[in-house]
Protein backbone atom coordinates (compact mmCIF):
# COMPACT_ATOMS: atom_id res chain seq x y z
CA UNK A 1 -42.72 -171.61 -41.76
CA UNK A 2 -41.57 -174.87 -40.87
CA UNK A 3 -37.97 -176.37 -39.99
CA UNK A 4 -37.30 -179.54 -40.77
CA UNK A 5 -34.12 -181.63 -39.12
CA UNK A 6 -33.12 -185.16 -40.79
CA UNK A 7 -30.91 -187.14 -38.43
CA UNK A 8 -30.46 -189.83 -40.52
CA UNK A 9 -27.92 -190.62 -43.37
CA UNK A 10 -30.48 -190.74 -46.57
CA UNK A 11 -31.55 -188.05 -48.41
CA UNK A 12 -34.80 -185.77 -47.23
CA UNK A 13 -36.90 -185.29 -50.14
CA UNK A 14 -40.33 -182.72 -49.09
CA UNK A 15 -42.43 -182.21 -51.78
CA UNK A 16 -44.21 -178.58 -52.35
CA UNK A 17 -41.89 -176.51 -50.31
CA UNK A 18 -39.28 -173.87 -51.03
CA UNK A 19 -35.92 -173.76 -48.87
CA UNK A 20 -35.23 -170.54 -48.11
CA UNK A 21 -31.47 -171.81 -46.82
CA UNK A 22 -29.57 -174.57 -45.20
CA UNK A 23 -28.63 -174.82 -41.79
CA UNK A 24 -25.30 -175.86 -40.45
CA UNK A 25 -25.12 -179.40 -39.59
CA UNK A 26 -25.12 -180.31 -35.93
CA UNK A 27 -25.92 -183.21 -34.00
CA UNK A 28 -28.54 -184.71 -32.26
CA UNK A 29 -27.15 -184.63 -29.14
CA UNK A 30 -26.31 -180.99 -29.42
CA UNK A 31 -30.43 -180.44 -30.04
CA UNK A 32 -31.25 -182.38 -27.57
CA UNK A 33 -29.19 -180.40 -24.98
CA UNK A 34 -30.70 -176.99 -26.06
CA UNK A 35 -34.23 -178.39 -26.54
CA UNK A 36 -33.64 -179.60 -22.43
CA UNK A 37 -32.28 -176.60 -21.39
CA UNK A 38 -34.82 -174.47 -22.84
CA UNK A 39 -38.05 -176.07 -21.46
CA UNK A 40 -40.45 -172.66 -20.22
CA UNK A 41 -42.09 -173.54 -16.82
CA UNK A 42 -45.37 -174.23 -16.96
CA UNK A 43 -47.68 -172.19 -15.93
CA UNK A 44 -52.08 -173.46 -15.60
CA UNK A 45 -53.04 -170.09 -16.52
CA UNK A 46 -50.90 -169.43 -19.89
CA UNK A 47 -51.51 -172.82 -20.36
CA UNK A 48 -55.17 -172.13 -20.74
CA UNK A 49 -54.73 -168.92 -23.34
CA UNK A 50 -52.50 -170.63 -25.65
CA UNK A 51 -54.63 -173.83 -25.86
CA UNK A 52 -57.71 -171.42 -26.34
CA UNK A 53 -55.76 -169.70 -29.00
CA UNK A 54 -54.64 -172.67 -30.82
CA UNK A 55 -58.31 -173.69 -30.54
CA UNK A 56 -59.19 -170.76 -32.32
CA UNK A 57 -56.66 -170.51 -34.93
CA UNK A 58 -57.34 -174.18 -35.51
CA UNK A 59 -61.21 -173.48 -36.16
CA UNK A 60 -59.97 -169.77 -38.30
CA UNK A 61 -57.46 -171.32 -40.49
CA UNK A 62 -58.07 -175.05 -41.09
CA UNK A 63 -61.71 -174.89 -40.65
CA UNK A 64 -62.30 -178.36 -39.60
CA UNK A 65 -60.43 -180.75 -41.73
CA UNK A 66 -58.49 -182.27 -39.28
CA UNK A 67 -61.22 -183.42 -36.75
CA UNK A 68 -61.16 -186.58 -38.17
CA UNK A 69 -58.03 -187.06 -36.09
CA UNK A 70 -57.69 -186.57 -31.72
CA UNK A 71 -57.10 -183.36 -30.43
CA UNK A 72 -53.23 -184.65 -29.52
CA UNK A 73 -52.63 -185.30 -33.63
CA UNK A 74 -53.91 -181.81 -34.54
C-alpha cells in the first residue's frame, strides 16, 4: 500500500494504481507538525533488526533489481 500526498495545485495523475479512497485535504504545515511530533527515538539495537530485515525483504521480494542504485535510493 502506498499513500501518496500532492501539495501542489495541479492535478496528480499515477499510472497503474487503484484508489481505494480519498483523504481529507489538509495542509502541509499540519503534516509537518504530526510527522515532528511523532519521530520514535532511536534506538542502535532496533536500528540494527529493522535494517537487517529490510535487507532481507529487499533480497526476498525484489530480488536484486534495484542494486543498480545506492543502498540510500533503495
Amino acid at each position: 500500500m502506498v499513500m501518496v500526498a500532492n501539495f501542489s495545485d495541479e492535478q496528480l495523475i499515477i499510472p497503474k494504481a487503484t484508489v481505494l479512497g480519498v483523504a481529507e485535504e489538509i495542509t502541509e504545515e499540519l503534516v509537518d507538525r504530526i510527522n515532528t511530533t511523532d519521530q520514535p527515538i532511536s534506538d542502535p539495537l532496533n536500528d540494527k533488526k529493522r535494517k537487517k530485515r529490510n535487507e532481507f525483504l529487499y533480497r526476498k521480494l525484489l530480488h536484486g533489481k534495484l542494486d543498480n542504485l545506492p543502498v540510500k535510493e533503495r
